[in-house]
Every structure is written in structure tokens, then in C-alpha cells.
C-alpha atoms as a PDB file:
ATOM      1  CA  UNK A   1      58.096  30.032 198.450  1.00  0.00           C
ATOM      2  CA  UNK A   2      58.662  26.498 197.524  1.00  0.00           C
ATOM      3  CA  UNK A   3      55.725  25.209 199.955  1.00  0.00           C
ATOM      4  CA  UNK A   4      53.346  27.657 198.231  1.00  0.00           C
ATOM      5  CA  UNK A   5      54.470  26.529 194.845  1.00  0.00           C
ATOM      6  CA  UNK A   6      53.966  22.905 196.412  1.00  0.00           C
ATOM      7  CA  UNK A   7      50.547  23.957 197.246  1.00  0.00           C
ATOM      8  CA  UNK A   8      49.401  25.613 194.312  1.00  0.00           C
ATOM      9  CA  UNK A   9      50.300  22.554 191.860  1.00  0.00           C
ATOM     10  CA  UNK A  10      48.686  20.238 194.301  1.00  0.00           C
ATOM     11  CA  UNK A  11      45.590  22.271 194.287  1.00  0.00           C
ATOM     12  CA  UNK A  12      45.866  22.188 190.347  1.00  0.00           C
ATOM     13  CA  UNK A  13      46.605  18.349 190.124  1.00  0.00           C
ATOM     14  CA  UNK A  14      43.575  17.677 192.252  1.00  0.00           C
ATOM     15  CA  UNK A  15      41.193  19.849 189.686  1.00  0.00           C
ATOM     16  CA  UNK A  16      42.618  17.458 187.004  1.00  0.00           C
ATOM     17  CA  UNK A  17      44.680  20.690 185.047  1.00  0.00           C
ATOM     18  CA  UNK A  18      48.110  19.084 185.216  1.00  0.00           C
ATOM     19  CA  UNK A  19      47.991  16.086 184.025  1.00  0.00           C
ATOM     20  CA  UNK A  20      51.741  13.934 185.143  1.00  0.00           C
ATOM     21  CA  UNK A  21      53.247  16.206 187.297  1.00  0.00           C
ATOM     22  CA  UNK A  22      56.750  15.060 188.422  1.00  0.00           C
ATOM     23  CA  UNK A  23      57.952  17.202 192.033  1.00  0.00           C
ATOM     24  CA  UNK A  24      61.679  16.875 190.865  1.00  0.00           C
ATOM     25  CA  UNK A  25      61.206  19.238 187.944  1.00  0.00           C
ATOM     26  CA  UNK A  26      60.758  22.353 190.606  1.00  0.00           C
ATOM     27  CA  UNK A  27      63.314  25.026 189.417  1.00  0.00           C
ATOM     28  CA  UNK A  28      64.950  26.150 192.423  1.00  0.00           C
ATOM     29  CA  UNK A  29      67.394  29.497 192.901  1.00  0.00           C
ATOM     30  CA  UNK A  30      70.969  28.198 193.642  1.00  0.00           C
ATOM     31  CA  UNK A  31      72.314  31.323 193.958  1.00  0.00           C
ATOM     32  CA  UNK A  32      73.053  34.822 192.813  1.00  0.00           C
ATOM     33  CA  UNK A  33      76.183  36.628 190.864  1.00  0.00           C
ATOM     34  CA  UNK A  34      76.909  40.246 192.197  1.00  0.00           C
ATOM     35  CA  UNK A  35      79.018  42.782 191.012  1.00  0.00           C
ATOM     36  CA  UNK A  36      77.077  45.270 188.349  1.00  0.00           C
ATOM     37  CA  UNK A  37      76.601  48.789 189.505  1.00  0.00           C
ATOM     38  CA  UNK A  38      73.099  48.798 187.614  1.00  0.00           C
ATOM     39  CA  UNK A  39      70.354  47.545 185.696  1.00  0.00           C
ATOM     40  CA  UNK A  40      71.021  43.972 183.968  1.00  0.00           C
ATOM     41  CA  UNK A  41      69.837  44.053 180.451  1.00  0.00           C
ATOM     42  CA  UNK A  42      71.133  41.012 178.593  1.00  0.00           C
ATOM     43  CA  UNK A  43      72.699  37.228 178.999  1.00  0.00           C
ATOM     44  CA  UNK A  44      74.902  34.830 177.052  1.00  0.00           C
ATOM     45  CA  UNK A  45      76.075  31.768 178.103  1.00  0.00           C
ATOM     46  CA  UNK A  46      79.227  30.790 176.184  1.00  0.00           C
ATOM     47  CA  UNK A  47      78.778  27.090 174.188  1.00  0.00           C
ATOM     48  CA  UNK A  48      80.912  24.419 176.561  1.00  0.00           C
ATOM     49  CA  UNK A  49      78.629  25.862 179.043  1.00  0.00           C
ATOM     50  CA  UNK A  50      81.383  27.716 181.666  1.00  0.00           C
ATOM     51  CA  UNK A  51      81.148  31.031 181.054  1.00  0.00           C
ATOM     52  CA  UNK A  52      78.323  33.851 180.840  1.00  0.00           C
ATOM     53  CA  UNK A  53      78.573  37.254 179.843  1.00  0.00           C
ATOM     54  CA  UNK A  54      75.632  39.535 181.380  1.00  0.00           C
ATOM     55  CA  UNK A  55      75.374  43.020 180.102  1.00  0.00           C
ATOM     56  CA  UNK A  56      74.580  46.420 182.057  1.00  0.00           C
ATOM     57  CA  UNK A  57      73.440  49.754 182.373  1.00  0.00           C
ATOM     58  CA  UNK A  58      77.019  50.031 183.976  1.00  0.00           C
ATOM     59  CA  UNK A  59      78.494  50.156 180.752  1.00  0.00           C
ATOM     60  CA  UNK A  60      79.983  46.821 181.223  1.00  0.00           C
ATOM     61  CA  UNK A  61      79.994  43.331 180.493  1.00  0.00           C
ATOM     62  CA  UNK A  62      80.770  41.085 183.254  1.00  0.00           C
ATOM     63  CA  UNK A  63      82.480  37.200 182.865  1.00  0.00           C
ATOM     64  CA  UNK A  64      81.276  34.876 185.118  1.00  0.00           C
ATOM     65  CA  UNK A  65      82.801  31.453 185.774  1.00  0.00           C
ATOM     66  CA  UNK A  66      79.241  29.260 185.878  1.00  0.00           C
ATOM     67  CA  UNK A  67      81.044  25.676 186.741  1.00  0.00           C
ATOM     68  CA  UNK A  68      84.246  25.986 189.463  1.00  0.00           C
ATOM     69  CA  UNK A  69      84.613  29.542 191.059  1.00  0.00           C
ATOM     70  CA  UNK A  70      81.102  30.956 190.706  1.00  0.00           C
ATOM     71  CA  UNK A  71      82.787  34.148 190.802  1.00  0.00           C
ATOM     72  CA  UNK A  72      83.589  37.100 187.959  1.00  0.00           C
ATOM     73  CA  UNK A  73      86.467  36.507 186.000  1.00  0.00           C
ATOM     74  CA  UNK A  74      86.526  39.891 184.196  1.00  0.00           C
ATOM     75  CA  UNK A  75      84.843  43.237 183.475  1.00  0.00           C
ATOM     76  CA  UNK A  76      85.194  43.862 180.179  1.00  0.00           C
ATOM     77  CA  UNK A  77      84.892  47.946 179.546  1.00  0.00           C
ATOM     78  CA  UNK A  78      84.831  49.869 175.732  1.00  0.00           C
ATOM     79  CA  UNK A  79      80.989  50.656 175.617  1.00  0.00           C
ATOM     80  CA  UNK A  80      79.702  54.226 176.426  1.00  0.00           C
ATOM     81  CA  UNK A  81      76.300  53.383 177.112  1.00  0.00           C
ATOM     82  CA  UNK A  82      73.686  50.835 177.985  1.00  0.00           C
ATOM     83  CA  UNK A  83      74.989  47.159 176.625  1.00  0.00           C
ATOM     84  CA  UNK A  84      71.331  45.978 175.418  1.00  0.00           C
ATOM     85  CA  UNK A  85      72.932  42.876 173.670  1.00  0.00           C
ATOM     86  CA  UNK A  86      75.248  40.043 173.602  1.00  0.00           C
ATOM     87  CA  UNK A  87      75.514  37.219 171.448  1.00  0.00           C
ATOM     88  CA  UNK A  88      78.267  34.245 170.639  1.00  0.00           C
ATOM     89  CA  UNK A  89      79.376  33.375 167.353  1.00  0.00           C
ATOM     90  CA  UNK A  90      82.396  30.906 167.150  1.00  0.00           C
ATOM     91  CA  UNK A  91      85.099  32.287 169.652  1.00  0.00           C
ATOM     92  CA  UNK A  92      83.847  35.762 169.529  1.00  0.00           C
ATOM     93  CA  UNK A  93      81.338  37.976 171.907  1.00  0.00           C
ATOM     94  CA  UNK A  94      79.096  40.607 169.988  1.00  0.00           C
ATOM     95  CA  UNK A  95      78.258  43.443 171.886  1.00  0.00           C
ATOM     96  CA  UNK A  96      75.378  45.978 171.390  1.00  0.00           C
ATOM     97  CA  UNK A  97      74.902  48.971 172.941  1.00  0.00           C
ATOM     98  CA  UNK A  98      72.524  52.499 173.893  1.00  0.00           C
ATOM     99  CA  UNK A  99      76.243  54.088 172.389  1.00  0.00           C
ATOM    100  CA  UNK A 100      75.034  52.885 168.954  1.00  0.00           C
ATOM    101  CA  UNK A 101      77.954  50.162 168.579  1.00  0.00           C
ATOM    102  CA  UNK A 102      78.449  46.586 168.092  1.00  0.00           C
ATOM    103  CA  UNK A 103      82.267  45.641 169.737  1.00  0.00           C
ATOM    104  CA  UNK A 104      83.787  42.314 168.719  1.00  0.00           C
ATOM    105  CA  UNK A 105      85.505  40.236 171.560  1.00  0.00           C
ATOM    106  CA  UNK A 106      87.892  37.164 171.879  1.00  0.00           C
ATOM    107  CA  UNK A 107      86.584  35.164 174.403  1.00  0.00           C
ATOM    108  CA  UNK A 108      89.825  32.898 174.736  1.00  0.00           C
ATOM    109  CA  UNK A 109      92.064  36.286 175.927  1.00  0.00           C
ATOM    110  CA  UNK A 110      88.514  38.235 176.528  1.00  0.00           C
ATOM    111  CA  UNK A 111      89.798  41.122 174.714  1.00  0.00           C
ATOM    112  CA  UNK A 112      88.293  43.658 172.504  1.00  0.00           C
ATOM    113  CA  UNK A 113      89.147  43.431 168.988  1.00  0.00           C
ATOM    114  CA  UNK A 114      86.844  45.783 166.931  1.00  0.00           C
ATOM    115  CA  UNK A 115      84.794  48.342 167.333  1.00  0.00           C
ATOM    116  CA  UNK A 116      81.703  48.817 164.170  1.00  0.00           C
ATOM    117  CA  UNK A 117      79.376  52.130 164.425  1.00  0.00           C
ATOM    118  CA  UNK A 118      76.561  49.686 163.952  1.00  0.00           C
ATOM    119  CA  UNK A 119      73.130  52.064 163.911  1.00  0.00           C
ATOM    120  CA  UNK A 120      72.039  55.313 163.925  1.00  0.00           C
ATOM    121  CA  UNK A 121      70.145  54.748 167.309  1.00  0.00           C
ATOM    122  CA  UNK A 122      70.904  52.199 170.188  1.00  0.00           C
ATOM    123  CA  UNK A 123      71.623  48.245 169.607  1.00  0.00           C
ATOM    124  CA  UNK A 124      68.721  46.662 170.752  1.00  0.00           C
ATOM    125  CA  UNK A 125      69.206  43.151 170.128  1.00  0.00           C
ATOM    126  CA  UNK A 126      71.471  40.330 168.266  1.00  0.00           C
ATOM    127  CA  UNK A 127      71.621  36.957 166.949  1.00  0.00           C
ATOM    128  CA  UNK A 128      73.947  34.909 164.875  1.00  0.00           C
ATOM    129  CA  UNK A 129      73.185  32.453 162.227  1.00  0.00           C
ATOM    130  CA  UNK A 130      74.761  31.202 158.660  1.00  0.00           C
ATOM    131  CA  UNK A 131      78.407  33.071 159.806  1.00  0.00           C
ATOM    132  CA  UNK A 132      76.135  35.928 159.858  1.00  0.00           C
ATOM    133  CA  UNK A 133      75.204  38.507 162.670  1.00  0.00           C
ATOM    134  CA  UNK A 134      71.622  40.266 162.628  1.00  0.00           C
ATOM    135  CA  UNK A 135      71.744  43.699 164.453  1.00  0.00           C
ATOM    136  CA  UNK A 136      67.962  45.076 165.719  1.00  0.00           C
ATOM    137  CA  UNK A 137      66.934  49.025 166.295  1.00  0.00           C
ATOM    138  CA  UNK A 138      65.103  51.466 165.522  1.00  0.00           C
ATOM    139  CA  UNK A 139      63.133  50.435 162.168  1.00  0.00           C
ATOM    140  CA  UNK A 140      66.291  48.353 160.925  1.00  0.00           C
ATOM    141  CA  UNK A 141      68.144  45.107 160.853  1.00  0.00           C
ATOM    142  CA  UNK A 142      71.531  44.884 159.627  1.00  0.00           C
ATOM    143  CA  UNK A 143      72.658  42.120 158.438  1.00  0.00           C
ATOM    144  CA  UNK A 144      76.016  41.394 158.907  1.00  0.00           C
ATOM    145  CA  UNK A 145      78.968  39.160 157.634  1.00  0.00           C
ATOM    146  CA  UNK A 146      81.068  37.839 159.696  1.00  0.00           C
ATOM    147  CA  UNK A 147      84.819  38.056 158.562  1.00  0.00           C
ATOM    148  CA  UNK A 148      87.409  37.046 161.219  1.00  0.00           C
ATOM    149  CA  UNK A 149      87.235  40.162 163.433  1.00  0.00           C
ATOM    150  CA  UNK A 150      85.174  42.528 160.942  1.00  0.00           C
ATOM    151  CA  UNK A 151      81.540  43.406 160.171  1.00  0.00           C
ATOM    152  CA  UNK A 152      80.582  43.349 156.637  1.00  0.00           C
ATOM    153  CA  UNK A 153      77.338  45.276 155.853  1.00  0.00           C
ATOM    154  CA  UNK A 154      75.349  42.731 153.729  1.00  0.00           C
ATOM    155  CA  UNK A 155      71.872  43.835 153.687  1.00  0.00           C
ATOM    156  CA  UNK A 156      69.303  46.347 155.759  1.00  0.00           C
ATOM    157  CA  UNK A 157      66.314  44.650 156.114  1.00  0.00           C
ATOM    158  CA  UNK A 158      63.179  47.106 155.904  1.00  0.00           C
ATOM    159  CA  UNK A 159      59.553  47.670 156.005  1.00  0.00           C
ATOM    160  CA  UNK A 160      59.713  47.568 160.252  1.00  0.00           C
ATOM    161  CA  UNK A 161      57.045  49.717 161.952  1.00  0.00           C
ATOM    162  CA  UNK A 162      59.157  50.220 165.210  1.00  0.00           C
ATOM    163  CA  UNK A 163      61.849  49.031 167.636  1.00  0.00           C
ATOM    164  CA  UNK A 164      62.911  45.298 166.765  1.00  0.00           C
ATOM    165  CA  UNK A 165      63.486  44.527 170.621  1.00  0.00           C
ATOM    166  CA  UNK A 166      63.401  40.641 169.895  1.00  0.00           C
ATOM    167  CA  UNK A 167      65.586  38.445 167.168  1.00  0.00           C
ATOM    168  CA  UNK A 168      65.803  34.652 167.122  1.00  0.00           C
ATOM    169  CA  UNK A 169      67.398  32.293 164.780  1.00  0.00           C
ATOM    170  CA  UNK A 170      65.814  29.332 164.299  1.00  0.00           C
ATOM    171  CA  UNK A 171      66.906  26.635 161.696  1.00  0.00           C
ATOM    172  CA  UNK A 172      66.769  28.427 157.926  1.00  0.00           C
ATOM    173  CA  UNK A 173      64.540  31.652 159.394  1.00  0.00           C
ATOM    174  CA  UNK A 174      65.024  35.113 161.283  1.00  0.00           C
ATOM    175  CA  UNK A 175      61.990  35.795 163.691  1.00  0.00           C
ATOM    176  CA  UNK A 176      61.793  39.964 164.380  1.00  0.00           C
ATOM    177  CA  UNK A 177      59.431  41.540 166.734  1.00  0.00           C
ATOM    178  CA  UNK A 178      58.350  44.878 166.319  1.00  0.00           C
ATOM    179  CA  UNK A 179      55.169  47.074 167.542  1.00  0.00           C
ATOM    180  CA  UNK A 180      52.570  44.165 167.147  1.00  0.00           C
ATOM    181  CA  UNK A 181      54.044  41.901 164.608  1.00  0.00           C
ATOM    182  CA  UNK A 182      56.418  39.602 164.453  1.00  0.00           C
ATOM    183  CA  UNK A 183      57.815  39.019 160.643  1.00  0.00           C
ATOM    184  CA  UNK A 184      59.861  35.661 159.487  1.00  0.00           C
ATOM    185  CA  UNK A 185      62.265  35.919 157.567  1.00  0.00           C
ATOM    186  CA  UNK A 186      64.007  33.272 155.100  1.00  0.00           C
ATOM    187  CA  UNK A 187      68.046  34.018 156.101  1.00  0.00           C
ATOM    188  CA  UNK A 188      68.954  32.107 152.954  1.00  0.00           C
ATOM    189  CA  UNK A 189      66.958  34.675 150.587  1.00  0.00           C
ATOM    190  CA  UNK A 190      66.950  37.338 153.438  1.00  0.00           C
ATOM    191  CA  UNK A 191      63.682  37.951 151.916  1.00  0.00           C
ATOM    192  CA  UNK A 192      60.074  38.195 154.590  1.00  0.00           C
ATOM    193  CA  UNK A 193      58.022  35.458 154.296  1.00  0.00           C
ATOM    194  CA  UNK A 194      55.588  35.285 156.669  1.00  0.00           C
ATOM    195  CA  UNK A 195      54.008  38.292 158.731  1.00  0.00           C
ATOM    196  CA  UNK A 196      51.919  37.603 162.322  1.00  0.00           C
ATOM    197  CA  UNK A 197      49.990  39.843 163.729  1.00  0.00           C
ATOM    198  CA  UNK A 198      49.734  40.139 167.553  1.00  0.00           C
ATOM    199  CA  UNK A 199      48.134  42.291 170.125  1.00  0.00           C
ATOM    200  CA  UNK A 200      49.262  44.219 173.277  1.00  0.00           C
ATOM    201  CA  UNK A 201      51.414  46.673 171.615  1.00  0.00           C
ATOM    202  CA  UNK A 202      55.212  46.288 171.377  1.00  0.00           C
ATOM    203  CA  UNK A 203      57.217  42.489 171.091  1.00  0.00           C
ATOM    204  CA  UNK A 204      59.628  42.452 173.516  1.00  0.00           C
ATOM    205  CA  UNK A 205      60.636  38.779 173.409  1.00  0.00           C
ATOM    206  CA  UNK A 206      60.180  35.510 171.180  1.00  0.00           C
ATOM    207  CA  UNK A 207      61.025  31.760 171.504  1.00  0.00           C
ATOM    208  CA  UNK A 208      60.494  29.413 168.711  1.00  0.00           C
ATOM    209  CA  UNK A 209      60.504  25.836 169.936  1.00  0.00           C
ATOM    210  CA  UNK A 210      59.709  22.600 167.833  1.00  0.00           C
ATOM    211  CA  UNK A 211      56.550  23.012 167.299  1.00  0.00           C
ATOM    212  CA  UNK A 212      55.593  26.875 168.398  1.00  0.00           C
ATOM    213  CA  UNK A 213      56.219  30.307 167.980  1.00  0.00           C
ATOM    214  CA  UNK A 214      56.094  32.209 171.568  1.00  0.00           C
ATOM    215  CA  UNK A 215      56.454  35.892 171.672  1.00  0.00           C
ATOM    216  CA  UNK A 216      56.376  38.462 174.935  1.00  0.00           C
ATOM    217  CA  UNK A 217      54.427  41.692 175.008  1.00  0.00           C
ATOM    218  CA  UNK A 218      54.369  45.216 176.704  1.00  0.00           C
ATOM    219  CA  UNK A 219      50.770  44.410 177.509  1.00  0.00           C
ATOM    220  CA  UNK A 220      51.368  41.506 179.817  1.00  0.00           C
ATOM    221  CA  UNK A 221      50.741  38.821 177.293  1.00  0.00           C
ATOM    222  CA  UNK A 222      52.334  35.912 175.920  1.00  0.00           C
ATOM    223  CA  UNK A 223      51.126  34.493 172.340  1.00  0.00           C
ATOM    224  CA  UNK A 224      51.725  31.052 171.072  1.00  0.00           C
ATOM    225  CA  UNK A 225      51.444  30.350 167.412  1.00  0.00           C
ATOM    226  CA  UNK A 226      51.706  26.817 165.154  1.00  0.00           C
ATOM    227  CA  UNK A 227      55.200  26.721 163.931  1.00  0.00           C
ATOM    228  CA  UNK A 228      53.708  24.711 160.634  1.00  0.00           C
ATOM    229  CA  UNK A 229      50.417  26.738 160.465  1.00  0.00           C
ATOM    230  CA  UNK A 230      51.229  29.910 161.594  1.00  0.00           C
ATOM    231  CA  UNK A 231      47.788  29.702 163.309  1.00  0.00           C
ATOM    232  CA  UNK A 232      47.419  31.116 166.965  1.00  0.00           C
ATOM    233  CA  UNK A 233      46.700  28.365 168.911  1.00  0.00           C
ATOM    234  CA  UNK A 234      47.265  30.586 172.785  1.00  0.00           C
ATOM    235  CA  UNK A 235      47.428  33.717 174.297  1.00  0.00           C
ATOM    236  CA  UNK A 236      49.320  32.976 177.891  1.00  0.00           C
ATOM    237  CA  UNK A 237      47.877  35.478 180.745  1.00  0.00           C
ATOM    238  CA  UNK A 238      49.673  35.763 184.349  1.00  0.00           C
ATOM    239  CA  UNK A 239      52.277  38.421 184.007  1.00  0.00           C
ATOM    240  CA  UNK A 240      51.027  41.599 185.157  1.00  0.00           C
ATOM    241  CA  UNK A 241      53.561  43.833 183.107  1.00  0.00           C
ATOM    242  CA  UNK A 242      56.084  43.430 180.058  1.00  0.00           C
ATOM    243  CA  UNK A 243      57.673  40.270 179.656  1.00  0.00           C
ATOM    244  CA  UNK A 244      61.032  41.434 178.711  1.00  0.00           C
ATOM    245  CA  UNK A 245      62.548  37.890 177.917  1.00  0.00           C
ATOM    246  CA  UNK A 246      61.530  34.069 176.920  1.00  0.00           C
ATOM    247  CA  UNK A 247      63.604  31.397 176.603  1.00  0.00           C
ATOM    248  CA  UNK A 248      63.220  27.421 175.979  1.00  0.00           C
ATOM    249  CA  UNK A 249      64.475  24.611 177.653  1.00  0.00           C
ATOM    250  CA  UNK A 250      63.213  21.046 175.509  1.00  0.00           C
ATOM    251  CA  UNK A 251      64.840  17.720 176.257  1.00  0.00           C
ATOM    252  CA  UNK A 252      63.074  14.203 174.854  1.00  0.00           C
ATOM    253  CA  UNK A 253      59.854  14.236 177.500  1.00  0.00           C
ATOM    254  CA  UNK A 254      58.937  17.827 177.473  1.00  0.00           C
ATOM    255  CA  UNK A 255      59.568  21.342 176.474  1.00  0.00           C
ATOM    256  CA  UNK A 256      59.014  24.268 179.278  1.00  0.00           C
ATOM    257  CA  UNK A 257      59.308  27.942 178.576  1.00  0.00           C
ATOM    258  CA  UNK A 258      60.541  30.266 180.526  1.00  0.00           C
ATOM    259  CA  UNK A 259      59.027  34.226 180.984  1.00  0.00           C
ATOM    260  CA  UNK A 260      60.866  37.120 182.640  1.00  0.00           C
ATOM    261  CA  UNK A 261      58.479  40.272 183.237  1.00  0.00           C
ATOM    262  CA  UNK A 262      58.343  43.717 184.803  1.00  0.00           C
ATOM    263  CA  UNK A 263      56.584  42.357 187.287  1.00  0.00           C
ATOM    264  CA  UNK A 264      59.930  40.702 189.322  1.00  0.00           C
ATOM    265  CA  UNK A 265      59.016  37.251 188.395  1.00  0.00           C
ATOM    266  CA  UNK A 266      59.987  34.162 186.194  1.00  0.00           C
ATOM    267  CA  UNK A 267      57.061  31.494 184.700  1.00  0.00           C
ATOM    268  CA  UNK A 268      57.476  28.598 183.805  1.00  0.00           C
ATOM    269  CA  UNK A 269      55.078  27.053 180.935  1.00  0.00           C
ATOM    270  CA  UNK A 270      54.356  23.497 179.803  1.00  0.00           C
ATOM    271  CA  UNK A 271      53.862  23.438 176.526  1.00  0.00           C
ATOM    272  CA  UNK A 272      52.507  19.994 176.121  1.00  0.00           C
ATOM    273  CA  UNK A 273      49.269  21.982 177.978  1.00  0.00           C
ATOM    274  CA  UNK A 274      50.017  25.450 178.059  1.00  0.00           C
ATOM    275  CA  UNK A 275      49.652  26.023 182.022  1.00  0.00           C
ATOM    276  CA  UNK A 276      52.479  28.030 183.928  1.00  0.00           C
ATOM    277  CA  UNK A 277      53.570  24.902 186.558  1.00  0.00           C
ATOM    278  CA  UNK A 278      55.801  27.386 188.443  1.00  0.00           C
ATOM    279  CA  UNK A 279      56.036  31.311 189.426  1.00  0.00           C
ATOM    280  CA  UNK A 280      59.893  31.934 190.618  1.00  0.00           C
ATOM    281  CA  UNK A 281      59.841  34.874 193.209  1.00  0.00           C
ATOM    282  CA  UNK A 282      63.446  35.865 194.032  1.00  0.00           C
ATOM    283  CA  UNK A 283      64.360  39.026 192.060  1.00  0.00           C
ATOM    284  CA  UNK A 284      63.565  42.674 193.976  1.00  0.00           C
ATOM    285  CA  UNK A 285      63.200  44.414 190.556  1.00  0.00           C
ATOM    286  CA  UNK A 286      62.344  43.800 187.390  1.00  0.00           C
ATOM    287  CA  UNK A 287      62.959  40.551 185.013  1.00  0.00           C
ATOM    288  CA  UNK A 288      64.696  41.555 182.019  1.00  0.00           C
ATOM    289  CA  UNK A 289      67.424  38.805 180.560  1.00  0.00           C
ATOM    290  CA  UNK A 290      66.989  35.211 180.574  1.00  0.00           C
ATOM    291  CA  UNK A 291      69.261  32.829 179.348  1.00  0.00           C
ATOM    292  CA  UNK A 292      69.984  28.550 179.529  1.00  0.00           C
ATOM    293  CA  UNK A 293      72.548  26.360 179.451  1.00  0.00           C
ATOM    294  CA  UNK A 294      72.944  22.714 180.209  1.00  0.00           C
ATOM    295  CA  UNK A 295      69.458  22.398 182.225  1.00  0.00           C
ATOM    296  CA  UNK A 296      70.172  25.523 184.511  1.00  0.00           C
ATOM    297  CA  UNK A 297      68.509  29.026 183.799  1.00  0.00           C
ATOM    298  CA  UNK A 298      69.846  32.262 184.419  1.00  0.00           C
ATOM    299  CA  UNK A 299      67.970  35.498 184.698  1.00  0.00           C
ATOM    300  CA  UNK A 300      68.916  39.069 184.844  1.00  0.00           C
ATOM    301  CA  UNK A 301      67.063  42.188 186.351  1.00  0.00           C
ATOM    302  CA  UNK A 302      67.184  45.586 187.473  1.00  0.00           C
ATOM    303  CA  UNK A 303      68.091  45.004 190.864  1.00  0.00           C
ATOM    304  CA  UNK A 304      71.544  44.661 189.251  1.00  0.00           C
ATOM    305  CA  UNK A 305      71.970  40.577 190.027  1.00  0.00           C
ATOM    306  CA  UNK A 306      71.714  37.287 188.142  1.00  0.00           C
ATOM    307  CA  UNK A 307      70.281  34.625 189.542  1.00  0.00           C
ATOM    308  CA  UNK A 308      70.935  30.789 189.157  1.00  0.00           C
ATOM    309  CA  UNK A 309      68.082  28.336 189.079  1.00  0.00           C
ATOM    310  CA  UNK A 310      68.197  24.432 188.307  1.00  0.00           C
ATOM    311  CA  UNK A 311      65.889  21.347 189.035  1.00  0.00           C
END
């Protein structure tokens, strides 16, 4: 695979499309975590950077030690469905699930600590920001404050044409995607400010870098707006089914994106030009969770393994 990726870039760099292309900045798969008895639906790395939590259609979340044993440290069982969604707030896990809950966990003793009947329909996604939590499903996001080991119900935020499959917190502002849009929100006001309109049907991901908004389709694509003008600037073709999950790696030099799609493989996008520099071919089913941490990426899929991939 790595010769063929070798090739291809080559080939591009000779046609002029690359620009600088530095051979070190190949992401290679360093190896895989095994252990769920199904699908992998979502990631969270912890924030020193040693543990992440991957969530299953098993029912369970799984611990894994990312920095001296490689291996699981825990299963951590309460759910009674699909876990869609994790997310880290302080020393706590938040857990959403296809069983309509969110459960609260201590990640110092990893034990469960509350359980809140969050929706009426599955958990799809969660985020933290401002001590708050931000709960996606069906129409709805609850917003939530967070009170040592409770949930208080704050606000519903309204006026969404379908599932919100995607949340991101980014500085001051709430990014949801729903069936063709994505809407900003201000989380100060908790008020929408800014609607975009995209095509190919239902937003399954967004990324919001420094200087772009990136969001994941049903339909294959990937659209890239102006963070300051809101203006599409890119739509991002390659995937050849949903892209299920973005995520952003940016250091001083260069920011690259990373894509996880139905189709069993990872991209990876420069976005100083807005060419994919790298197709990762490792999973045997689909590419559904993506997460980073400390230059390495991690991605999830439904051949029930993560996979570990650095420079």
C-alpha cells in the first residue's frame, strides 16, 4: 500500500498539483486494538493523551491504554443499546446511546456515576463546551449543565429538520448538522446565528479548523466553507459513500484533515490546497469514528477494530 501511495504522490508532484511535499508526513497503521464484539461507532481520547474510550454496537465502552500496554484496561457496561457517543469533560466520560441515555463516568476509578434519560429517541452525538454538554437526536439538542455528577436541562434548541448526527465546539459557537444544513450557533446566547446550506442529503460529520468549516455527507461529499465568510470555497470528491467522521490535525506548518467513509477508507486533505495527499486502506468494513491525539489518529469501523496510525 505504501509503494502505491509513494507512486501516486509522485505522479501528482510531477503534474505540479502538490506543491512541497515532505515523504515523512506518510500516516502509517501502527497497529490495531481488538476486543469489541461489534460495530465501532464512536472515539475519545482522554486529555494527557493515555487513554481512549471507543464505543460499540456491543453495548460497551472499551478503555484502552494508548502509551505503555497497548492493551484494554476495562469494559465499562450500563448501556442497553448502541453507544453512538462519547465525549470528555473535566474528569468525566459522557456516554450516549441507541437506549436513549446519556451515563456519566469517573475516569480516575472508571466507574459509572449517573444515569440521565436524555431523549426521546437514540443519542446521536455529544460535545462539551462552557461546563456545558450538547446532546444531538432526532430534531433536538439539549443543552445541558454540567453540575458535578448531574445533568441540568438548560435549553432545547429547535427549528432542526432531522437527525443532528454531527456537533462541534469551536471557540464561542456550536456547529449542528442536520439533513442538508449545518446551523451555528452562538453558545453564549444559545441563540442560531448563521445557517449553511449544503447538498448530498444528510451531515454526518463536521470539522471547523482555523480558517474553514468542513462537513461530511451521505452523498459522498465533503464541503469546505470560509470560517470568516461563510462562503463555500470547496466541495471535496473521492469517497464513494458516507463519510461518517472528520477530524483535524493543525500544527504551525500545516493543517490536514482527516475523512472516514463507508467506503473502508481514511483521506487525508491538505488544506493549504485542498488535494487528498493520502488514501489509508487497512479497515475490512466501514469507517465510522475518527479521533486524534498528540499527532497519532485513531479510527473506528464496523469490522469491530481501531486502528492506530502516526507519521
Amino acid at each position: 500500500m505504501l509503494n502505491d501511495e509513494l507512486s501516486h504522490i509522485n505522479a501528482r508532484l510531477n503534474m505540479g498539483i502538490l506543491g512541497s511535499y515532505d515523504p515523512q508526513q506518510i500516516f502509517k497503521c501502527k497497529g490495531t486494538f481488538v476486543g469489541h464484539q461489534g460495530p465501532v461507532w464512536c472515539l475519545c481520547v482522554y486529555s494527557t493523551g493515555d487513554l481512549l474510550f471507543s464505543g460499540s454496537s456491543d453495548k460497551t465502552i472499551k478503555v484502552w491504554d494508548t502509551c505503555t500496554t497497548y492493551k484494554c484496561q476495562k469494559t465499562l457496561e450500563g448501556h442497553d443499546g448502541i453507544v453512538l457517543a462519547l465525549c470528555i469533560q473535566g474528569n468525566k466520560l459522557y456516554s450516549g446511546s441507541a437506549d436513549c441515555t446519556i451515563i456519566v463516568w469517573d475516569i480516575q476509578t472508571l466507574q459509572k456515576v449517573n444515569t440521565i434519560r436524555a431523549h426521546d429517541n437514540p443519542v446521536c452525538t455529544l460535545v462539551s463546551s462552557h461546563n456545558m454538554l450538547f446532546s444531538g437526536s432526532l430534531k433536538a439538542i439539549k443543552v445541558w449543565d454540567i453540575v458535578g455528577t448531574e445533568l441540568k436541562l438548560k435549553k432545547e434548541l429547535t427549528g432542526l429538520n432531522h437527525w443532528v448526527r454531527a456537533l462541534v465546539a469551536s471557540q464561542n459557537h456550536l456547529y449542528s448538522g442536520s439533513y442538508q444544513t449545518i446551523k451555528i450557533w452562538d453558545i453564549r446566547s444559545l441563540e442560531c446565528v448563521h445557517v449553511l446550506q449544503t447538498s448530498g442529503g444528510s451531515v454526518y460529520s463536521i470539522a471547523v479548523t482555523n480558517h474553514h468549516i468542513v462537513c461530511g455527507t451521505y452523498e459522498n461529499l465533503i464541503h469546505v466553507w470560509d470560517i470568516e465568510s461563510k462562503e463555500q470555497v470547496r466541495t471535496l470528491t473521492g469517497h464513494v459513500g458516507t463519510v461518517y467522521a472528520l477530524a483535524v490535525i493543525s500544527t504551525p506548518d500545516q493543517t490536514k484533515v482527516f475523512s472516514a467513509s463507508y467506503d473502508r477508507s481514511l483521506r487525508v486533505w491538505s488544506m493549504d490546497n485542498m488535494i487528498c495527499t493520502q488514501t489509508l486502506l487497512r479497515h475490512q468494513g466501514s469507517v465510522t469514528a475518527l479521533a486524534v491525539s498528540r499527532g497519532r489518529l485513531f479510527s473506528g469501523a464496523v469490522d469491530s477494530t481501531v486502528k492506530v496510525w502516526t507519521c
